[in-house]
C-alpha atoms as a PDB file:
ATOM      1  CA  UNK A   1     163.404 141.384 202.861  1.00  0.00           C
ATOM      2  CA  UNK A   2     161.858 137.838 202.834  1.00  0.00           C
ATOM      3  CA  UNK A   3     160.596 136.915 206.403  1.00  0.00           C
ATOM      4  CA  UNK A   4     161.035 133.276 207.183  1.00  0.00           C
ATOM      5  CA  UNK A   5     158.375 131.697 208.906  1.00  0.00           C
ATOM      6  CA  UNK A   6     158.322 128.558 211.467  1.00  0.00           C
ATOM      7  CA  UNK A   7     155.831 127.087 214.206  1.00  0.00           C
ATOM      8  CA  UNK A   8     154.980 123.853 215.793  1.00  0.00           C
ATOM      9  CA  UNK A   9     151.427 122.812 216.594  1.00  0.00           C
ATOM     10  CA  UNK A  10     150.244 120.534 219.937  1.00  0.00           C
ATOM     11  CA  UNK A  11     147.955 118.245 220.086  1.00  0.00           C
ATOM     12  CA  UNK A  12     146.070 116.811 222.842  1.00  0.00           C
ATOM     13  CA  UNK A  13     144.543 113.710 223.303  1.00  0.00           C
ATOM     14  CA  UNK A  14     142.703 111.216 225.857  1.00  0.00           C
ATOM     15  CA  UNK A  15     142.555 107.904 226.280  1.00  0.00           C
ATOM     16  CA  UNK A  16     140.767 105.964 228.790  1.00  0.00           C
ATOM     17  CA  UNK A  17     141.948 108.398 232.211  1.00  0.00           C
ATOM     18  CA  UNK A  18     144.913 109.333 230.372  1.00  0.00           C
ATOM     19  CA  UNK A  19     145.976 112.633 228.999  1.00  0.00           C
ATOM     20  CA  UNK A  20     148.829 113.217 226.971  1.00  0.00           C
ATOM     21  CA  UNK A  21     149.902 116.524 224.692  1.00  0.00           C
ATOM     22  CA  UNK A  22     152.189 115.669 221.525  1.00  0.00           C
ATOM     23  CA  UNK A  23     153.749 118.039 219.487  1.00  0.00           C
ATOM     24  CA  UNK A  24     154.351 118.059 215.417  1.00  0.00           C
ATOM     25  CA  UNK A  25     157.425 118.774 213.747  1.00  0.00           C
ATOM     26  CA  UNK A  26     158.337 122.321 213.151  1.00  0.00           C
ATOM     27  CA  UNK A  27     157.225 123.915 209.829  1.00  0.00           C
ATOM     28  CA  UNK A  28     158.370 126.661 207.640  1.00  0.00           C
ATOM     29  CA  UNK A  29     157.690 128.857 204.918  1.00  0.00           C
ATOM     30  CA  UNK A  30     159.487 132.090 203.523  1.00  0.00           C
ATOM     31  CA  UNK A  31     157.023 135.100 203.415  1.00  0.00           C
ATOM     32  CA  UNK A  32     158.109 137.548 200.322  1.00  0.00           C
ATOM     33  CA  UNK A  33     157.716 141.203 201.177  1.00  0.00           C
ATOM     34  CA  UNK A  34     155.709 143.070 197.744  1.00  0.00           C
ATOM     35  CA  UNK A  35     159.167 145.122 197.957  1.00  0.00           C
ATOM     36  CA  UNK A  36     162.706 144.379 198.957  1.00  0.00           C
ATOM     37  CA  UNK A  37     166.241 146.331 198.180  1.00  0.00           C
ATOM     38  CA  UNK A  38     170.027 146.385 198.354  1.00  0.00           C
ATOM     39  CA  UNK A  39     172.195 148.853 197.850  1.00  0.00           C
ATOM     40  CA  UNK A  40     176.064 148.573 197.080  1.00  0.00           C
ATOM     41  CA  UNK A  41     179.030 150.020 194.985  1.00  0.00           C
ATOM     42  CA  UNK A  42     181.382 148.674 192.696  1.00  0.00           C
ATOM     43  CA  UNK A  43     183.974 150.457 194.230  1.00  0.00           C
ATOM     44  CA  UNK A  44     185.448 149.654 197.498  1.00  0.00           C
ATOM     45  CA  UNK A  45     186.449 153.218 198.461  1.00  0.00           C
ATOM     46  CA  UNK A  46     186.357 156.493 197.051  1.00  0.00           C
ATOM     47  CA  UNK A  47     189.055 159.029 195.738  1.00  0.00           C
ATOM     48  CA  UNK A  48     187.682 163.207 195.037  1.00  0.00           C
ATOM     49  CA  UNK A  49     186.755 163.358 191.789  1.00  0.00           C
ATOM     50  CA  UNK A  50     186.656 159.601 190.433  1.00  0.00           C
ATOM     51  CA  UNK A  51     183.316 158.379 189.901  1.00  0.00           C
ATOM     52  CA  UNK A  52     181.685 155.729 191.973  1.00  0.00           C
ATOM     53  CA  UNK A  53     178.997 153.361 190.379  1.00  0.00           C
ATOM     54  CA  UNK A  54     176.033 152.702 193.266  1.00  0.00           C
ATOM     55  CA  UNK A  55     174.399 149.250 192.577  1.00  0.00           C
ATOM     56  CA  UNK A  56     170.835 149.870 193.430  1.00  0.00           C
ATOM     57  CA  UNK A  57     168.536 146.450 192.928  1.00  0.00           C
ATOM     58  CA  UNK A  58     164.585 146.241 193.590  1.00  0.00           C
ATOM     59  CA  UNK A  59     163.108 142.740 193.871  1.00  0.00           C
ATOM     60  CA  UNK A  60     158.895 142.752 193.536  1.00  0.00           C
ATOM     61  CA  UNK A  61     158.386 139.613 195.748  1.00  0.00           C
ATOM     62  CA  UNK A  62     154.302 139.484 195.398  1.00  0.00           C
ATOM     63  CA  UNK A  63     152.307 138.025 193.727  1.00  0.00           C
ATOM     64  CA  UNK A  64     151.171 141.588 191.282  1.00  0.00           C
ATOM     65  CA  UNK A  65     153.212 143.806 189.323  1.00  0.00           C
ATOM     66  CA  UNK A  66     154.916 146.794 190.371  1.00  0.00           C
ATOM     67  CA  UNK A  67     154.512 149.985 188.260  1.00  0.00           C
ATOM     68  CA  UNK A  68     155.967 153.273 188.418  1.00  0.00           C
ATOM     69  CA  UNK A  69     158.327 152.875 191.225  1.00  0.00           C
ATOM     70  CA  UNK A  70     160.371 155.556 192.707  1.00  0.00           C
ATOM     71  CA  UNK A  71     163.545 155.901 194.461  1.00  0.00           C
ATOM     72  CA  UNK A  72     165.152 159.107 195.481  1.00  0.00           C
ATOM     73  CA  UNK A  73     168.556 159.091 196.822  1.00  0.00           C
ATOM     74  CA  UNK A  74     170.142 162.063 198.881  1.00  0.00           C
ATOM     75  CA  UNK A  75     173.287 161.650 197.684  1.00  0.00           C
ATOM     76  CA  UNK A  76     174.883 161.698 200.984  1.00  0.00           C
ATOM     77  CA  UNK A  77     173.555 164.425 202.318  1.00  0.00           C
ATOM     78  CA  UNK A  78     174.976 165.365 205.715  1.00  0.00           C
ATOM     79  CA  UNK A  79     175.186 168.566 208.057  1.00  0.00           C
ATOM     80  CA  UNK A  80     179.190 169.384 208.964  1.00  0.00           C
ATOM     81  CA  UNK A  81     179.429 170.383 212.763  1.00  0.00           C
ATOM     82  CA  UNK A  82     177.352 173.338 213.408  1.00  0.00           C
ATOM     83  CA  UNK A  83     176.680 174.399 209.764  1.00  0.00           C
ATOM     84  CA  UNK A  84     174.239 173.838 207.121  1.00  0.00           C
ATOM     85  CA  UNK A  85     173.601 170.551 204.950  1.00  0.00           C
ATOM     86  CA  UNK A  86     176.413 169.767 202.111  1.00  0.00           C
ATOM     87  CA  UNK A  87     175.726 167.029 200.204  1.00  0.00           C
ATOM     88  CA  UNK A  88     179.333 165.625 199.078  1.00  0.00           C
ATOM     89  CA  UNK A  89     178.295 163.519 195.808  1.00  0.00           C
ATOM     90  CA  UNK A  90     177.370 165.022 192.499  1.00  0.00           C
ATOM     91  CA  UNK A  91     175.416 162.715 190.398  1.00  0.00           C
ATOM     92  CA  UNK A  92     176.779 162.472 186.621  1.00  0.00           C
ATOM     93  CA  UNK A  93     175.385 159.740 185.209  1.00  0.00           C
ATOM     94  CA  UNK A  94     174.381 157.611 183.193  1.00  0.00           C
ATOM     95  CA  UNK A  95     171.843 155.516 185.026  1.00  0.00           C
ATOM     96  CA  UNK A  96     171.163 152.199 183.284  1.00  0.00           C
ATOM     97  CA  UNK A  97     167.834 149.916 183.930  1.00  0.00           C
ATOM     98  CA  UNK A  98     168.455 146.132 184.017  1.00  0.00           C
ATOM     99  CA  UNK A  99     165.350 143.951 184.907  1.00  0.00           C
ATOM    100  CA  UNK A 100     166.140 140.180 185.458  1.00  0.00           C
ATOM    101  CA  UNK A 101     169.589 141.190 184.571  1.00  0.00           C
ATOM    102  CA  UNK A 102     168.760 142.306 180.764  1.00  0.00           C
ATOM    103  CA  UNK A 103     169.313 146.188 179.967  1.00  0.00           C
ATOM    104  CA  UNK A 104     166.254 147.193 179.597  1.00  0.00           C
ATOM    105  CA  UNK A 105     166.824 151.387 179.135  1.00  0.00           C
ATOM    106  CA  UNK A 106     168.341 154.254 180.475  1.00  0.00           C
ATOM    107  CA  UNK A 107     166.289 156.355 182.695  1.00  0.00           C
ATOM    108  CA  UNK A 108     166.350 160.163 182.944  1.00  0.00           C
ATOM    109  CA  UNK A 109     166.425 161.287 186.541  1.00  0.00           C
ATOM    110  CA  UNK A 110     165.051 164.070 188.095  1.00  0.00           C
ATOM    111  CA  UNK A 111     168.076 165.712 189.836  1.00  0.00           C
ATOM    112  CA  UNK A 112     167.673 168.587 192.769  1.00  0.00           C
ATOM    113  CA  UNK A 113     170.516 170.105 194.893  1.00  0.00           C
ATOM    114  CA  UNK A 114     170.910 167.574 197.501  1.00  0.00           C
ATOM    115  CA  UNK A 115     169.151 164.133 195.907  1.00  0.00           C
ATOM    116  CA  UNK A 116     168.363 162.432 192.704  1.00  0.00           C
ATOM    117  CA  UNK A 117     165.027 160.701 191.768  1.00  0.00           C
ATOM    118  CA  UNK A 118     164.612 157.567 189.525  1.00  0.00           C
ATOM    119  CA  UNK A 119     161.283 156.004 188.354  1.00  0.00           C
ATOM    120  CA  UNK A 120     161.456 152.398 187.182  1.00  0.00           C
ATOM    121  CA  UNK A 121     157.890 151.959 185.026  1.00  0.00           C
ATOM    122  CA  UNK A 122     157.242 148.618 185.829  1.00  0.00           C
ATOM    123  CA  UNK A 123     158.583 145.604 187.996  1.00  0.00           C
ATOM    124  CA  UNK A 124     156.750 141.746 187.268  1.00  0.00           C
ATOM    125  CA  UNK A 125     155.747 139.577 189.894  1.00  0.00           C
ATOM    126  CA  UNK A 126     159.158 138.020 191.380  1.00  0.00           C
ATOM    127  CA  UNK A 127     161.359 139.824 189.181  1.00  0.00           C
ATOM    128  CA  UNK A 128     163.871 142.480 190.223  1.00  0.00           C
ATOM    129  CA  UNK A 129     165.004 145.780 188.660  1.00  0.00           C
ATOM    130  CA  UNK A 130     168.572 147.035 188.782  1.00  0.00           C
ATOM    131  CA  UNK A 131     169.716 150.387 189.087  1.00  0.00           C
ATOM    132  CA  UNK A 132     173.493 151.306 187.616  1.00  0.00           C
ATOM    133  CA  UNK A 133     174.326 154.866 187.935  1.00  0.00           C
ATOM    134  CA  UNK A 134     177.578 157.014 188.402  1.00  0.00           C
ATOM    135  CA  UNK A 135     178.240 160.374 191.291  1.00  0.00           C
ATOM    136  CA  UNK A 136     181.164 161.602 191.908  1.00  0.00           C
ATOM    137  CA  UNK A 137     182.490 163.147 195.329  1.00  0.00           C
ATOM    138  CA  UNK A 138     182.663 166.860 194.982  1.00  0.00           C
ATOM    139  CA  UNK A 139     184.254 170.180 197.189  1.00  0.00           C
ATOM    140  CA  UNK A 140     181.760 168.874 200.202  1.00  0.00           C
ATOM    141  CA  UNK A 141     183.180 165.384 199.801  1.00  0.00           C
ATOM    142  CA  UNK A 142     185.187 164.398 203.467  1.00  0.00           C
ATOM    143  CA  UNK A 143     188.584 163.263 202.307  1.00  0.00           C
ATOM    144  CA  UNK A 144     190.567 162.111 205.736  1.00  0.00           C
ATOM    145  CA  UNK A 145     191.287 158.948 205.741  1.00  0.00           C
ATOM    146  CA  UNK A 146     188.866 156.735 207.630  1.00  0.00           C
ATOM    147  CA  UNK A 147     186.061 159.606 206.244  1.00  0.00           C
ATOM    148  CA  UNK A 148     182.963 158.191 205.146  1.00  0.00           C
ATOM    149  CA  UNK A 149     179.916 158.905 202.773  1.00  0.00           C
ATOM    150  CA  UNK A 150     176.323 157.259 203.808  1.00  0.00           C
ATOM    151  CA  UNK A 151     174.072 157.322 200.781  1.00  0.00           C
ATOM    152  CA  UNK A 152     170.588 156.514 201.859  1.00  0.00           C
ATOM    153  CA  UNK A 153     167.762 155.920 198.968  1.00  0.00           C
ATOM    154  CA  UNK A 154     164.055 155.529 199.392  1.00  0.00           C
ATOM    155  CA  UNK A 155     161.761 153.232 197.721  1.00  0.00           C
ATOM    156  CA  UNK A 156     158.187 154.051 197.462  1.00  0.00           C
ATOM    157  CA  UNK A 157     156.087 151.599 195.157  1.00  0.00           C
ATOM    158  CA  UNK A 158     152.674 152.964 194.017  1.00  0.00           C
ATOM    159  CA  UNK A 159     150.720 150.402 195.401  1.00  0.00           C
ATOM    160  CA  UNK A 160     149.921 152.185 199.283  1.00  0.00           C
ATOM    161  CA  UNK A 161     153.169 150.315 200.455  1.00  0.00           C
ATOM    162  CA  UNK A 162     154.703 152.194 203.227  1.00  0.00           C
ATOM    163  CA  UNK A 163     158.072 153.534 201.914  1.00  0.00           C
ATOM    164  CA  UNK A 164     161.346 151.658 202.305  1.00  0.00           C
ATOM    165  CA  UNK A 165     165.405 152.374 202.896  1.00  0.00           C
ATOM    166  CA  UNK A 166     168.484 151.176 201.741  1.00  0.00           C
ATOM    167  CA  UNK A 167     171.441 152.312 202.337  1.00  0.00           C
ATOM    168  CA  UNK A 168     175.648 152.411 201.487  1.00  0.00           C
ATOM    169  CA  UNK A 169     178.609 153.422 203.246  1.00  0.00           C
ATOM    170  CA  UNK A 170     181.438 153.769 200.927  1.00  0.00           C
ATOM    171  CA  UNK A 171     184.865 154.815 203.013  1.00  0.00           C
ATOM    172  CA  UNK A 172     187.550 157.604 201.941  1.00  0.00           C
ATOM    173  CA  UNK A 173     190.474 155.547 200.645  1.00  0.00           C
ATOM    174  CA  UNK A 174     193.954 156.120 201.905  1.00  0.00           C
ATOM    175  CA  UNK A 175     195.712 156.627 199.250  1.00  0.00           C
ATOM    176  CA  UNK A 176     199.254 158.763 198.042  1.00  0.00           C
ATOM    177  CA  UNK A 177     198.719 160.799 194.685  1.00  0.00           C
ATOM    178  CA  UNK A 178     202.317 162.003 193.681  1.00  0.00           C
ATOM    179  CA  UNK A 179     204.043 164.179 191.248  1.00  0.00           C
ATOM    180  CA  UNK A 180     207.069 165.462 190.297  1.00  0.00           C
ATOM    181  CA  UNK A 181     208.534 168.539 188.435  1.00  0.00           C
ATOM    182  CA  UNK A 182     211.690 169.160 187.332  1.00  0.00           C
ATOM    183  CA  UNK A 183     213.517 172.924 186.824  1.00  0.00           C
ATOM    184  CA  UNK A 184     216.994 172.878 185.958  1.00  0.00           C
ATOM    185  CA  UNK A 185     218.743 177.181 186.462  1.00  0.00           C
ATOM    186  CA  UNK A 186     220.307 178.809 184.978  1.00  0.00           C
ATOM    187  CA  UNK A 187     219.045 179.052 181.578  1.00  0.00           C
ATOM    188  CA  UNK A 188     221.305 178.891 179.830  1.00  0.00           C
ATOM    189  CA  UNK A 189     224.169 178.246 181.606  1.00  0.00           C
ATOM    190  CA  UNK A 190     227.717 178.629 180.667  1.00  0.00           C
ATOM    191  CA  UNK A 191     230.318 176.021 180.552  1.00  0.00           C
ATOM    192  CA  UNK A 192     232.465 175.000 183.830  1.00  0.00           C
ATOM    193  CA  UNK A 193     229.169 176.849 185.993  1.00  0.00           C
ATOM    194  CA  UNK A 194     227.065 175.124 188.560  1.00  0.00           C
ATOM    195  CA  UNK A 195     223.941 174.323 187.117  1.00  0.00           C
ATOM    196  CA  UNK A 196     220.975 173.538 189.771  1.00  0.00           C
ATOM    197  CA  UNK A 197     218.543 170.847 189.172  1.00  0.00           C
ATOM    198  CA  UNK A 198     215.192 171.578 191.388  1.00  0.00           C
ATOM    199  CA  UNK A 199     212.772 168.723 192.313  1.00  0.00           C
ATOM    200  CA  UNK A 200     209.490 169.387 193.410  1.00  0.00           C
ATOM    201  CA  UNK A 201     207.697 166.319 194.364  1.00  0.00           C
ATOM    202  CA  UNK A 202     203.747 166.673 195.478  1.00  0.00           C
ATOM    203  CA  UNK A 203     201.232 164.648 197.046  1.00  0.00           C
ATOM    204  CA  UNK A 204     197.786 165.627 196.854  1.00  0.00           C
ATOM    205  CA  UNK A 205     196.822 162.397 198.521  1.00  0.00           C
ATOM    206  CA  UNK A 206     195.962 161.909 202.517  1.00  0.00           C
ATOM    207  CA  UNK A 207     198.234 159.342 202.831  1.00  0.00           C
ATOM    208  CA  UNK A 208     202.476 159.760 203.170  1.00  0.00           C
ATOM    209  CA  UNK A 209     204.016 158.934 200.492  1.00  0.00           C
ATOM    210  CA  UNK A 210     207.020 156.622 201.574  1.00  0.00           C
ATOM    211  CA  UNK A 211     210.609 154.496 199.956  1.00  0.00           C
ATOM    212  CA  UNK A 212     210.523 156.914 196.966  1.00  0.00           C
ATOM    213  CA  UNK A 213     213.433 156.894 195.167  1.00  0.00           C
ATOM    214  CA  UNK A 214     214.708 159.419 192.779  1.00  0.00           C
ATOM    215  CA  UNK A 215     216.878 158.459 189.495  1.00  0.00           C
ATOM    216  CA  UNK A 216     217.769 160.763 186.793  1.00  0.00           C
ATOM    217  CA  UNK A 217     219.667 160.490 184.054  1.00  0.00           C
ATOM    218  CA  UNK A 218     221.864 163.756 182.854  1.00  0.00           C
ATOM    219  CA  UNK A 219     222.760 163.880 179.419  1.00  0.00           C
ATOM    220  CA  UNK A 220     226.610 165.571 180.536  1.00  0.00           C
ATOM    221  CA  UNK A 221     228.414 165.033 183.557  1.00  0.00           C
ATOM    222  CA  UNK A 222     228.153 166.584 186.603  1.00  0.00           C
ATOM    223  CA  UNK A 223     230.955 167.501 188.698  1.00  0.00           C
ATOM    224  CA  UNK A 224     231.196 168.066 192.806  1.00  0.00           C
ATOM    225  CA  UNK A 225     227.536 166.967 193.337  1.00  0.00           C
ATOM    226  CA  UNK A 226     225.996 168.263 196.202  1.00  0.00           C
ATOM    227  CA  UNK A 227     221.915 167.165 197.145  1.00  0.00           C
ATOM    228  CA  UNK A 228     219.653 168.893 199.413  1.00  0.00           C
ATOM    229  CA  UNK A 229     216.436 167.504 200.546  1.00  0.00           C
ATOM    230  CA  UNK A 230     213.909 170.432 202.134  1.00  0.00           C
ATOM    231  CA  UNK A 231     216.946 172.228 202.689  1.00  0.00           C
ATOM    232  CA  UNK A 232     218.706 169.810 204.557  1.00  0.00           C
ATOM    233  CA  UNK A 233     222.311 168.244 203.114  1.00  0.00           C
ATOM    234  CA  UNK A 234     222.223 164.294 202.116  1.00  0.00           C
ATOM    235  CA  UNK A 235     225.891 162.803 203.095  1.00  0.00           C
ATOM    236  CA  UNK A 236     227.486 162.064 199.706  1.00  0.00           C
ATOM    237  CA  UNK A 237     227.330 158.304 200.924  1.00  0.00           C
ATOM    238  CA  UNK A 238     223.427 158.479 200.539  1.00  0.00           C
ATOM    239  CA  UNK A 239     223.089 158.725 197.075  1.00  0.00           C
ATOM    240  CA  UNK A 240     225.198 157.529 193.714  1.00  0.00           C
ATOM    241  CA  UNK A 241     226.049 159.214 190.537  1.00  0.00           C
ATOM    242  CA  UNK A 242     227.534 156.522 188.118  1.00  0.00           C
ATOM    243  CA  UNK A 243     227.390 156.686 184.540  1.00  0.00           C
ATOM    244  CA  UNK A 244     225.671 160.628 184.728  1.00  0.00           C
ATOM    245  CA  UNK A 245     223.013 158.575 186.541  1.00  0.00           C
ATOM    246  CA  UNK A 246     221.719 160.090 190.064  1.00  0.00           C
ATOM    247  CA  UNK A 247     220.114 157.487 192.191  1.00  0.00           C
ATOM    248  CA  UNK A 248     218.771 159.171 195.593  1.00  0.00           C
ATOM    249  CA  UNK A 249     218.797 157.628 198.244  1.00  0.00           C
ATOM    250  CA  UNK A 250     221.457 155.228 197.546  1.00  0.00           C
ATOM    251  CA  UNK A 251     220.847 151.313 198.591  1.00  0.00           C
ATOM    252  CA  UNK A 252     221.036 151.168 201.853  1.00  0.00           C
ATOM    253  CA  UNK A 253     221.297 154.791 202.842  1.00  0.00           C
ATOM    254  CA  UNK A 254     220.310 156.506 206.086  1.00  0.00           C
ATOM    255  CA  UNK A 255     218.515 159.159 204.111  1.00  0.00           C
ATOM    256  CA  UNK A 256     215.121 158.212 203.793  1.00  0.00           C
ATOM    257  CA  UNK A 257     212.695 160.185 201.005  1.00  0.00           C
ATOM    258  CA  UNK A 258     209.024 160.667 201.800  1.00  0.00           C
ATOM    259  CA  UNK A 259     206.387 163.220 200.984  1.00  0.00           C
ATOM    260  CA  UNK A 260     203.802 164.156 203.594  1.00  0.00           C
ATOM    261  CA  UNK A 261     200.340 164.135 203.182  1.00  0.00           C
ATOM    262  CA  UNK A 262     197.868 166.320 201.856  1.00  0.00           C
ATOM    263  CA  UNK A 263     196.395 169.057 204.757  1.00  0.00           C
ATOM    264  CA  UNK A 264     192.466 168.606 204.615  1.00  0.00           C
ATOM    265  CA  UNK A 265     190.698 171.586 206.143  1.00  0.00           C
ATOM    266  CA  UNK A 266     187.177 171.460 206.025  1.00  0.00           C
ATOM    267  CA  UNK A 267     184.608 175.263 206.343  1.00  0.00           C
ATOM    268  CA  UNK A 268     182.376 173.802 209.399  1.00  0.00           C
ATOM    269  CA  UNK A 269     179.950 176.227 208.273  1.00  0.00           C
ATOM    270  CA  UNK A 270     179.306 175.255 204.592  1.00  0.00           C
ATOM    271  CA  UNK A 271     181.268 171.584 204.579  1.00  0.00           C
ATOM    272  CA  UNK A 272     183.498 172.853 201.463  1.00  0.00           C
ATOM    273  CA  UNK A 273     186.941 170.708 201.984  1.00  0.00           C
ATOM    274  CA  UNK A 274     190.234 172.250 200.721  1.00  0.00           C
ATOM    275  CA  UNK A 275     193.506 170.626 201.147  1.00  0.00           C
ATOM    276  CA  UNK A 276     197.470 171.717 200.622  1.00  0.00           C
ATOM    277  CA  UNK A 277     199.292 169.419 199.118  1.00  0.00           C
ATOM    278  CA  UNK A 278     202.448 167.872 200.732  1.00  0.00           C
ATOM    279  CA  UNK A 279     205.754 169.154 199.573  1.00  0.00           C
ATOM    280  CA  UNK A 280     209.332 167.824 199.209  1.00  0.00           C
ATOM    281  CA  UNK A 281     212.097 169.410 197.445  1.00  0.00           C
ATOM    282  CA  UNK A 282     215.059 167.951 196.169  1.00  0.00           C
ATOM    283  CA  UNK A 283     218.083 170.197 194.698  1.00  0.00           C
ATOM    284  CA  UNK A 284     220.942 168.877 192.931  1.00  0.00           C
ATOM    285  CA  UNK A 285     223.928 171.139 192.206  1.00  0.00           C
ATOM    286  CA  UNK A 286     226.912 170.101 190.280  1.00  0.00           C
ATOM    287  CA  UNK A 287     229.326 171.950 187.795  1.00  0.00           C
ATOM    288  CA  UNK A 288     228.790 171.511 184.239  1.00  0.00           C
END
């Protein structure tokens, strides 16, 4: 990081049995260190198993060039509770080299376990080198919301420089991920029999999902509709069936449909996070 400088010099003088002091202005100049770094994402959060791209820039600020500088990042290696490390990114690439903001090539990595290692050849006096590349949060990855991943990489220039840090803390977003399957028993069914329509609606997110509303359109009518939701009646006021059209839950109804969240659980001893997903179900019975 550039240092900024400043001071003010005194000056004494004498005249005849007088002493006075008088100081100058104050001065300044910005000191460039040989080696400064950011780090930074393009995302704003992160989701399991969407990749986030870590923004990784190296400025040379001295006066010689820079050559064969490494940076090894840990990938966000951490220890959960009482058990051993997990490291909660997976690096997939690819990792682009910009310098001055030109691609310049795409670097090969050495990749361990628990960290990945770049080496950018050469940096020219007061230019900077930027580093694109791509992990993705695995099995160790938190996934709570308000969870966080710290990825700390270290900068080592070989010119005897003592070794530098940068790091990025990229939050777990909150976030509802549903679906919804339809089964429709029997099958076949007869003419004039009920015929039950099954709605399983998921979230694998860790967020409730809430206000959904359910529409679908039957292709015959139904007759003496009756809805369920986890097992629990909806008044016939609470939803609509015009035009072989269900609409659940109705404008204005009481009955309000939501899916719960995921349930995170993660092993304290190896970090591994699993997660059940959050269930509703929906029946609809009617007569065909």
């Amino acid at each position: 990081m550039a240092t900024t400088i400043t001071n003010r010099a005194n000056l004494r003088y004498t005249y005849g049995a007088v002493t006075e002091t008088v100081a100058s202005n104050l001065a300044s100049t910005v000191l460039n260190d040989p080696l400064t770094v950011t780090k930074s994402s393009l995302e704003t959060a992160y989701r399991g198993g969407e990749p986030i791209t870590y923004v990784i820039t190296v400025t040379n600020g001295s006066s010689t060039a820079l050559s064969n500088v490494t940076i090894e990042d840990d990938l966000g290696t951490y220890a959960p509770q009482t058990g051993a490390q997990a490291t909660p990114l997976t690096y997939i690439g690819p990792a682009q080299l910009y310098l001055d903001g030109v691609f310049s090539a795409e670097l090969t990595p050495a990749i361990t376990e628990g960290s990945v290692t770049f080496t950018i050849p050469a940096i020219a006096p007061g230019s900077n080198a930027t580093i694109l590349y791509k992990a993705e949060p695995n099995e160790y990855a938190p996934m709570l919301a308000g969870s966080e991943i710290t990825n700390t990489a270290s900068f080592t220039p070989a010119v005897g420089a003592e070794p530098i840090a940068a790091s990025h803390t990229i939050p777990a977003e909150a976030y509802a991920a549903v679906t919804i399957e339809k089964e429709m028993s029997p099958n076949p069914v007869a003419d004039g029999a009920a015929l039950v329509n099954t709605f399983t609606v998921t979230n694998t997110g860790n967020t409730e999902a809430v206000d959904l509303v359910l529409t679908d359109a039957f292709m015959t009518p139904l007759n003496d509709l009756a809805v369920t939701v986890d097992g629990v009646a909806v008044p016939e006021t609470d939803f609509t069936f015009e035009n072989n059209v269900l609409t659940l839950p109705a404008e204005g109804a009481a009955t309000a449909l939501t899916v719960p969240a995921a349930t995170y659980t993660q092993d304290p001893a190896t970090g591994a996070v699993s997660f059940v997903p959050g269930v509703t179900t929906v029946v609809v019975t009617g007569t065909i």
